[in-house]
N, C-alpha and C. Protein backbone atom coordinates (compact mmCIF):
# COMPACT_ATOMS: atom_id res chain seq x y z
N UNK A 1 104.10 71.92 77.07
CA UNK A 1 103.20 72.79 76.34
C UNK A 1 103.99 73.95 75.76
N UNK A 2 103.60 74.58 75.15
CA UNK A 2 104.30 75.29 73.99
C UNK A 2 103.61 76.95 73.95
N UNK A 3 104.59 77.93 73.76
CA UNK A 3 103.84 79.34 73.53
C UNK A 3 102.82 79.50 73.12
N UNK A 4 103.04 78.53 71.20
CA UNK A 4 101.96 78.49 70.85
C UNK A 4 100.63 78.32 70.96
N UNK A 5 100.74 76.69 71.61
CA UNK A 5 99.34 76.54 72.34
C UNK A 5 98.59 77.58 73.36
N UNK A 6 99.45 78.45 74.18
CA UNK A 6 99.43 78.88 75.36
C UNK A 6 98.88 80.35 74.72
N UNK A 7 99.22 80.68 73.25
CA UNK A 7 98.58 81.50 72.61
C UNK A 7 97.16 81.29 71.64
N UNK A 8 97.12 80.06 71.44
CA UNK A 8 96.10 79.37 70.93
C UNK A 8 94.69 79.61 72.00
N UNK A 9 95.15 79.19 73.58
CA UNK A 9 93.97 79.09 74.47
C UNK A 9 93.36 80.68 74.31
N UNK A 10 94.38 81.57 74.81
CA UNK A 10 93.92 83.13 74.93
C UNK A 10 93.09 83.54 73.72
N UNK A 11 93.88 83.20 72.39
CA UNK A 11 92.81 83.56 71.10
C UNK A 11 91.66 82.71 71.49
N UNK A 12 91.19 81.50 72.16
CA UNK A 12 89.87 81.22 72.19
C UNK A 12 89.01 82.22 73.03
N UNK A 13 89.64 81.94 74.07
CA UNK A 13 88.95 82.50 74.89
C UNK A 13 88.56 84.50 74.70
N UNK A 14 89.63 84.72 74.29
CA UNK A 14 89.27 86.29 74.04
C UNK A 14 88.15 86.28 72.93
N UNK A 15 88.08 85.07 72.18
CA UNK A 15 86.99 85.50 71.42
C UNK A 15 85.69 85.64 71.59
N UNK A 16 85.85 84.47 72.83
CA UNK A 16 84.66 84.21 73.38
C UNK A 16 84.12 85.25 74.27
N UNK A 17 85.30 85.47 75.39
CA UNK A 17 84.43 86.22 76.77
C UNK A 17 85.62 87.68 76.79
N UNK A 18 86.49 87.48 76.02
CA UNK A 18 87.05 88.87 75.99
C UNK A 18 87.34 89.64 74.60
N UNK A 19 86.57 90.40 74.07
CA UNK A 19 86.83 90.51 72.62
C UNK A 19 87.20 91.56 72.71
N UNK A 20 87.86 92.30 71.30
CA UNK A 20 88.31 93.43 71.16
C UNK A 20 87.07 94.36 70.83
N UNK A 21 87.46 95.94 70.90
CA UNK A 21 86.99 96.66 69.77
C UNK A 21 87.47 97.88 69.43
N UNK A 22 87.05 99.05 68.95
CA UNK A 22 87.88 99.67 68.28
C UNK A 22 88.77 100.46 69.13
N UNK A 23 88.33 100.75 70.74
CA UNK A 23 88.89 101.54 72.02
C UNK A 23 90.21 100.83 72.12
N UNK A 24 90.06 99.26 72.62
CA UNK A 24 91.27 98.64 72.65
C UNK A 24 92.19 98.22 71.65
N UNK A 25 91.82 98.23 70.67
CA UNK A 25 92.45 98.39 69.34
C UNK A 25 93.43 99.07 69.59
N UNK A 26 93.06 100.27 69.11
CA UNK A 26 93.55 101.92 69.42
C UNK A 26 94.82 101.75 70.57
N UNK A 27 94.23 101.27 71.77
CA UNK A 27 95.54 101.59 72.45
C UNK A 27 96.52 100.47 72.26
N UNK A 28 96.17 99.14 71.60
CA UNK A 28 97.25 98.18 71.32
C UNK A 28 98.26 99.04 70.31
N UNK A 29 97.44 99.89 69.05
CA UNK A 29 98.34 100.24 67.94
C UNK A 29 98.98 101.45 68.74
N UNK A 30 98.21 102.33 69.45
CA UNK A 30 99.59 103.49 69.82
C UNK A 30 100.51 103.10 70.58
N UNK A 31 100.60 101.74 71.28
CA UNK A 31 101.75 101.64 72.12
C UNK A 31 102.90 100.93 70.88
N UNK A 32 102.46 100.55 70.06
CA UNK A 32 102.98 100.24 68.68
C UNK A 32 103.93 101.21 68.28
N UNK A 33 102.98 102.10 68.25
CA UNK A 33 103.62 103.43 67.07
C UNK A 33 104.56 104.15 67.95
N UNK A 34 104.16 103.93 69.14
CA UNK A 34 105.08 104.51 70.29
C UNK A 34 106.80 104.04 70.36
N UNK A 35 106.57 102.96 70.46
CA UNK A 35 107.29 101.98 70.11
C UNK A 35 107.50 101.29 71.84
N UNK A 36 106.59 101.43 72.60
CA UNK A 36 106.63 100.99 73.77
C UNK A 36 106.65 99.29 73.64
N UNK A 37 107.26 98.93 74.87
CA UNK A 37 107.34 97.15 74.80
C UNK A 37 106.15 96.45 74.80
N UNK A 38 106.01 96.08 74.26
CA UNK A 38 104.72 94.83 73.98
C UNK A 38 104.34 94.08 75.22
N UNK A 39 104.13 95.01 76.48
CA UNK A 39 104.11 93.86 77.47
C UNK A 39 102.29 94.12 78.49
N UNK A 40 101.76 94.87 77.73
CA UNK A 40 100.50 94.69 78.09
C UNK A 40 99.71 93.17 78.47
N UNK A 41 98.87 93.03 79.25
CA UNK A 41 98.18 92.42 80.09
C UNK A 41 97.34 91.23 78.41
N UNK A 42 97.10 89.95 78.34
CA UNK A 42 96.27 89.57 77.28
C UNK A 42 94.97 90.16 77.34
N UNK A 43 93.87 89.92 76.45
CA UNK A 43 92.64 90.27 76.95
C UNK A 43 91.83 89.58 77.52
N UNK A 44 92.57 87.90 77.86
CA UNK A 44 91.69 87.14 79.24
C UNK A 44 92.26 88.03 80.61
N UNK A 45 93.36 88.78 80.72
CA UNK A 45 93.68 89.08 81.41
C UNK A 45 93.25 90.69 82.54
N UNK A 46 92.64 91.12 80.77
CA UNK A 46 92.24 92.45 81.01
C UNK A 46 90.69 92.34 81.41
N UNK A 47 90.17 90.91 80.71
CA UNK A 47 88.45 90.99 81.59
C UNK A 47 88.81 90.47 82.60
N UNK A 48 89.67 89.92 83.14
CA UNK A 48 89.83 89.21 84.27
C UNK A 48 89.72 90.74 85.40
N UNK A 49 90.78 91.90 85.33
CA UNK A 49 90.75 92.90 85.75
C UNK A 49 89.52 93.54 86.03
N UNK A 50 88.71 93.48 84.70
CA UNK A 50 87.31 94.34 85.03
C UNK A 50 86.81 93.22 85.97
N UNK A 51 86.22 92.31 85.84
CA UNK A 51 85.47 91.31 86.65
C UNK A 51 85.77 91.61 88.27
N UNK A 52 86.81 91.64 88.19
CA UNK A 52 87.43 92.17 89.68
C UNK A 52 86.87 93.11 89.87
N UNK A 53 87.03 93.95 89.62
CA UNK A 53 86.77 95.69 90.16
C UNK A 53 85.39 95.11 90.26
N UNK A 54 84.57 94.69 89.46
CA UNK A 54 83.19 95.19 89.25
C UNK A 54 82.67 93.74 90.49
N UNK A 55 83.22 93.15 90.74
CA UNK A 55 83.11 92.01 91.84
C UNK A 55 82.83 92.22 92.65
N UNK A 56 84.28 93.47 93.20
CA UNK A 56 83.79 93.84 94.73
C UNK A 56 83.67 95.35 94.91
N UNK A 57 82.93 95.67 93.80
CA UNK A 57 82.13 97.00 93.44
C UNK A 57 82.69 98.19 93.67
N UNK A 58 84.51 98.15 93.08
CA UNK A 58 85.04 99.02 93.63
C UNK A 58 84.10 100.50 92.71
N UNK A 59 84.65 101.58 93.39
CA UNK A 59 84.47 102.82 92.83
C UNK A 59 86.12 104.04 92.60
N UNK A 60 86.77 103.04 93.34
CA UNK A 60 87.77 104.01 92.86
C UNK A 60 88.96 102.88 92.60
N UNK A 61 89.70 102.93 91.71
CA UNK A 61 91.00 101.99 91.50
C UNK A 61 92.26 103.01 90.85
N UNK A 62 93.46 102.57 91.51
CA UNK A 62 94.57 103.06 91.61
C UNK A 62 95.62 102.18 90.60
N UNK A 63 95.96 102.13 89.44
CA UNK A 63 96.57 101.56 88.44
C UNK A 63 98.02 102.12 88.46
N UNK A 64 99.36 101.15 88.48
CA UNK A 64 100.73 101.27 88.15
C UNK A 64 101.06 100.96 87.03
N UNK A 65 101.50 101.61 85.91
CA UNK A 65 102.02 101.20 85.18
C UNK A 65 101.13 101.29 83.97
N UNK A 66 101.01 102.28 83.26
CA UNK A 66 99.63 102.70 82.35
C UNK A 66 100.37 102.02 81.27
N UNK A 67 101.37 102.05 80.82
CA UNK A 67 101.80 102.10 79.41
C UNK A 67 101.05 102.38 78.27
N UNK A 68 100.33 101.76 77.73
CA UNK A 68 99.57 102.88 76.45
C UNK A 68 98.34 102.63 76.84
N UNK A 69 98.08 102.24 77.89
CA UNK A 69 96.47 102.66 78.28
C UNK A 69 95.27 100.96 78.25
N UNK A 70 95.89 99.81 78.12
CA UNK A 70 95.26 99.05 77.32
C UNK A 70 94.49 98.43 78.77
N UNK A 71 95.66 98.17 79.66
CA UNK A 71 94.66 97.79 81.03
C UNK A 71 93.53 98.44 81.57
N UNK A 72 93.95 99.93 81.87
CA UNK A 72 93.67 101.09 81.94
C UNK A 72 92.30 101.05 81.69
N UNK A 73 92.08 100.92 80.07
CA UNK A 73 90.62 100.63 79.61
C UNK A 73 89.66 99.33 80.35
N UNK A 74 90.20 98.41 80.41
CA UNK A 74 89.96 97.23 80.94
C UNK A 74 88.89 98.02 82.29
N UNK A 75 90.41 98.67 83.10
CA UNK A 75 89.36 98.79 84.40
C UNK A 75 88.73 99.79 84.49
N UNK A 76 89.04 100.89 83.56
CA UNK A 76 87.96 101.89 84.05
C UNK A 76 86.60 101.44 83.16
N UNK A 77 86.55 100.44 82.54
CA UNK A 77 85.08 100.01 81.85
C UNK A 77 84.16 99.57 83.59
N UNK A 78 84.63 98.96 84.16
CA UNK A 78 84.14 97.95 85.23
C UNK A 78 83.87 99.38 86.30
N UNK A 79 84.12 100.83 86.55
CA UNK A 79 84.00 101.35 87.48
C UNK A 79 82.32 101.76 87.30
N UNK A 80 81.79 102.16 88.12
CA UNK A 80 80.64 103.00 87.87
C UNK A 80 80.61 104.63 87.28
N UNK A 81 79.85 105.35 86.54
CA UNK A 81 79.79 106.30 86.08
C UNK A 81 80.73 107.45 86.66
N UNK A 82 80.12 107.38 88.36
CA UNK A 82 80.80 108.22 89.10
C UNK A 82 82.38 107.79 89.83
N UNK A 83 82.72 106.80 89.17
CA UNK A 83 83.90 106.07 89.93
C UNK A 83 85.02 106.59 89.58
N UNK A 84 86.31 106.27 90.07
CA UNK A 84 87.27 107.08 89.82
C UNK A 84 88.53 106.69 89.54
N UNK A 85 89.49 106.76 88.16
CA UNK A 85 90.30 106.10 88.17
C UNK A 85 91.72 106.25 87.80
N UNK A 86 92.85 107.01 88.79
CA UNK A 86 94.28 107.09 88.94
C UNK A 86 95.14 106.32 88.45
N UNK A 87 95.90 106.65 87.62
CA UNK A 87 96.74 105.07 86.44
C UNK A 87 97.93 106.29 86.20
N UNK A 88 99.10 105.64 86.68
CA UNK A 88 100.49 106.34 87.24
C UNK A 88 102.12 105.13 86.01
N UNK A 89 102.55 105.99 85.87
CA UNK A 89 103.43 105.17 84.74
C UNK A 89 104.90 105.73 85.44
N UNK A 90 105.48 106.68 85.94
CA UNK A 90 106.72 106.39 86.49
C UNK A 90 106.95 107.73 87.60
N UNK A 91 105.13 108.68 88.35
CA UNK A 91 105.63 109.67 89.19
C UNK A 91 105.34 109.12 90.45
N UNK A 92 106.48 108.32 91.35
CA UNK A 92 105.94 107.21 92.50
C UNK A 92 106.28 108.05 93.59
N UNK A 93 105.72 108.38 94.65
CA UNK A 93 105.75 109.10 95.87
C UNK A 93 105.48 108.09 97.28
N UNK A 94 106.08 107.73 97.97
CA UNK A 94 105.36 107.01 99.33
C UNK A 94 106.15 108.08 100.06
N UNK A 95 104.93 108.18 101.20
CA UNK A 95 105.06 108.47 102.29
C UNK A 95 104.93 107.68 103.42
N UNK A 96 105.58 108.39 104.89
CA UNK A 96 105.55 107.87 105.67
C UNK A 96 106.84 105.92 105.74
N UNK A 97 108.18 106.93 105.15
CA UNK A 97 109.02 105.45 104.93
C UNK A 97 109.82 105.47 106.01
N UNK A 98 110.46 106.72 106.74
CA UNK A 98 111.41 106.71 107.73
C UNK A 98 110.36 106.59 108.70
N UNK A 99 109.06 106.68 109.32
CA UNK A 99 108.43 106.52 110.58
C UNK A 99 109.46 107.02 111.92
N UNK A 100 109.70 107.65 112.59
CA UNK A 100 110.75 108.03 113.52
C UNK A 100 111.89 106.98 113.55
N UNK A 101 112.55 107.21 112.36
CA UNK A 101 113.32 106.35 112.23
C UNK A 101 113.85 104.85 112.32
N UNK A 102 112.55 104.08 112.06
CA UNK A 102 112.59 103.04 112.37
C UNK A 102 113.06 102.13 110.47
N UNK A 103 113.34 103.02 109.50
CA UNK A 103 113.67 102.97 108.37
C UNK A 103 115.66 101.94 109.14
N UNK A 104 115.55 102.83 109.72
CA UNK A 104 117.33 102.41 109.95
C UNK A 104 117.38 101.37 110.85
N UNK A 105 116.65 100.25 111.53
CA UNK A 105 116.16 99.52 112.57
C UNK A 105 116.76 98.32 111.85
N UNK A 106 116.87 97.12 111.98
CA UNK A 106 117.12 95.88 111.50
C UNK A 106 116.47 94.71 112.28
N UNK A 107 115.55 95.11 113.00
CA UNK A 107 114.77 94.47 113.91
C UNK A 107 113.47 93.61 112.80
N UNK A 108 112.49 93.30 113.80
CA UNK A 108 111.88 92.56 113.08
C UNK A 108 110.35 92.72 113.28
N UNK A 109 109.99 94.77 113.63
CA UNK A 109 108.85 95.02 113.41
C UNK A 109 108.59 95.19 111.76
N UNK A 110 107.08 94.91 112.01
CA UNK A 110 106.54 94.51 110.45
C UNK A 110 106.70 95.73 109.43
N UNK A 111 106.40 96.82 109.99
CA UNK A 111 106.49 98.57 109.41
C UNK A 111 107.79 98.41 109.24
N UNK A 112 108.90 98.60 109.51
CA UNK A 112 110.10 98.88 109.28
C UNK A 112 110.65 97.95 108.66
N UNK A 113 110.11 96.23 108.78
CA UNK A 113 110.51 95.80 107.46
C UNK A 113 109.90 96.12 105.91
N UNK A 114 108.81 96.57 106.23
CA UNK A 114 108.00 96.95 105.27
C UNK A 114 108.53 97.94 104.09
N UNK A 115 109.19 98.69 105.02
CA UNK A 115 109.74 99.93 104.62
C UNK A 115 111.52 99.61 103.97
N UNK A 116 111.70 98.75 104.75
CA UNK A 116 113.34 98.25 104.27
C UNK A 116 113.09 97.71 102.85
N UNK A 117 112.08 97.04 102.68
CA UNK A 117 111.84 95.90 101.48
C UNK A 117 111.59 96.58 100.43
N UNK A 118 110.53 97.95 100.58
CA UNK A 118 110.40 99.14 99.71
C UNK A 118 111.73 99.55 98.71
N UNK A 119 112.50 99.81 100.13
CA UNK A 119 114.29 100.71 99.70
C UNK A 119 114.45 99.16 98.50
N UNK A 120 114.64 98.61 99.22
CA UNK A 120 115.43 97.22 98.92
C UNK A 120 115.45 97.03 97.33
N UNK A 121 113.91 96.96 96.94
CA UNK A 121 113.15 97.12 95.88
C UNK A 121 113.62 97.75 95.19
N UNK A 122 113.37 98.71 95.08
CA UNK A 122 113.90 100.06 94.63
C UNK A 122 115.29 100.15 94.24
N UNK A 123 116.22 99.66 94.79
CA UNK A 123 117.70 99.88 94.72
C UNK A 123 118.08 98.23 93.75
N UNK A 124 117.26 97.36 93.67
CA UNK A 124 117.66 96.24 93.36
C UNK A 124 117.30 96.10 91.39
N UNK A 125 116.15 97.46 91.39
CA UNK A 125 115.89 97.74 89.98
C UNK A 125 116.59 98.91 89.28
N UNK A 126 117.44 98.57 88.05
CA UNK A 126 118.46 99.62 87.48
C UNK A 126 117.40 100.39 86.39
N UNK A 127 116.03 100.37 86.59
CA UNK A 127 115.09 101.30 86.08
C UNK A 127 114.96 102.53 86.42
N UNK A 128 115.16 102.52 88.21
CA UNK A 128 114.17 103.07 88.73
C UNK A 128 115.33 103.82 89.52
N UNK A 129 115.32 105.50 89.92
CA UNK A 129 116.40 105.91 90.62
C UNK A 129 115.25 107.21 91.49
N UNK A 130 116.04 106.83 92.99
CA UNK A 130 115.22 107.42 93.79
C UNK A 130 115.82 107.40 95.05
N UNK A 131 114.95 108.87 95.70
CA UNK A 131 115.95 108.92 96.95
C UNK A 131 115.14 109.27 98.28
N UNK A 132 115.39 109.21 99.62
CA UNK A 132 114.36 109.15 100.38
C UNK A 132 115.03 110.43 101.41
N UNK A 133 113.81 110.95 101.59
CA UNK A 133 113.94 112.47 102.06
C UNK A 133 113.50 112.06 103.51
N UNK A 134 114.24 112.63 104.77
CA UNK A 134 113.42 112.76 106.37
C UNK A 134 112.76 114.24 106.22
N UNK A 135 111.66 114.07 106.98
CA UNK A 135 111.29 115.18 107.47
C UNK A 135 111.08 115.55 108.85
N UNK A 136 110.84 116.51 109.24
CA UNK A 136 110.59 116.57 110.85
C UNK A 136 109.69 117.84 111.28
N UNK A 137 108.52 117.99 111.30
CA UNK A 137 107.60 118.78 111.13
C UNK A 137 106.19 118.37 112.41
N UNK A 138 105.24 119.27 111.78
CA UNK A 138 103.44 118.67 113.06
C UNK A 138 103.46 117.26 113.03
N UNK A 139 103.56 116.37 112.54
CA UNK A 139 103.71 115.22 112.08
C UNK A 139 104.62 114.60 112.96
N UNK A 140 105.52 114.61 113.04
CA UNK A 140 106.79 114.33 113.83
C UNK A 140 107.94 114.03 112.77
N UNK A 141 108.79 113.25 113.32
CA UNK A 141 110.15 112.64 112.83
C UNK A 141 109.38 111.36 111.59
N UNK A 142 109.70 111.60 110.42
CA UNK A 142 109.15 110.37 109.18
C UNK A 142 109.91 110.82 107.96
N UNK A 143 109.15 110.87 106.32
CA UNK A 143 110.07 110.96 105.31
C UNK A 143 109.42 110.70 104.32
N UNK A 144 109.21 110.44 102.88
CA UNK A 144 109.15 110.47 101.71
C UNK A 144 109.79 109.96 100.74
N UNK A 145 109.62 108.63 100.29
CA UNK A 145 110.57 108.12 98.90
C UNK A 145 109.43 109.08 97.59
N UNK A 146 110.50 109.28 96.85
CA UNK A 146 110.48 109.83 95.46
C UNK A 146 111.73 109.26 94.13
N UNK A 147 110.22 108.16 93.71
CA UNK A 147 111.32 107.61 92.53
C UNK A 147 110.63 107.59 91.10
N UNK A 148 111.60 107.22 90.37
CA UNK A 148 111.42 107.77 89.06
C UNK A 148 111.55 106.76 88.30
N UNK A 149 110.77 105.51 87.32
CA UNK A 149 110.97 105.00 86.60
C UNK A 149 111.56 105.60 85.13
N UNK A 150 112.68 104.95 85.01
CA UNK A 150 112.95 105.44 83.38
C UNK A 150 111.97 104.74 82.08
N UNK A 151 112.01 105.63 81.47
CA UNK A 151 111.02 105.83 80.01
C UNK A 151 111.38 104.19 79.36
């Protein structure tokens, strides 16, 4: 099967159950003019998104990766009036990565691999540069990654 076709199905179907209009328009052309990468979600992809949210009736959704807003729209259509919706493009914060140091462990609790796979991540993408802070405070002995996707 072929791009084409594989672009053929999506033009059906978006015509059918996912159509445009002038909101999503809008943010297809400013990521255009932006000159951002063309790598937004299709629009079977983006009702696929709302359907979700509105499925299991979220009220608040947490979005990575806004780029010009086109998903973005997708899901905050599906929230309720009062719902709430956070969409983050490269200011990434986790907490809680060193846990009393179990960041430095090589063992095979699930948290500390959790946390290795994070770093791992992170260091394995030449996007993204970031560094992980300990702290030691009311809280106890833990830490803070702070990374930064490039533009």
């Amino acid at each position: 099967m072929s791009e084409e076709r594989w672009g053929a199905v999506d033009d059906y179907v978006a015509s059918l159950l996912a159509s445009h209009d002038e909101v999503l328009e809008a943010a297809l052309r400013a990521g255009v003019e932006a000159g951002l990468p063309q790598i937004q979600v299709s629009p079977p992809q983006g009702k696929l998104l709302q359907v979700l949210v509105q499925a299991i009736g979220a009220r608040s959704v947490l979005e990575f990766g806004t780029l010009a807003g086109y998903s973005t729209i997708w899901l905050g259509r599906a929230l309720p009036s009062d719902g709430r919706l956070v969409t983050l493009e490269a200011a990434i914060v986790a907490d809680n990565v060193v846990r009393d140091g179990t960041l430095a462990d090589a063992g095979d609790d699930p948290i500390a691999l959790a946390q290795r796979r994070l770093h791992e991540m992170i260091a394995a993408d030449a996007s993204v540069t970031a560094t992980t802070i300990q702290t030691v405070g009311a809280k106890g002995y833990d830490g803070f990654t702070i990374a930064l996707v490039a533009a």
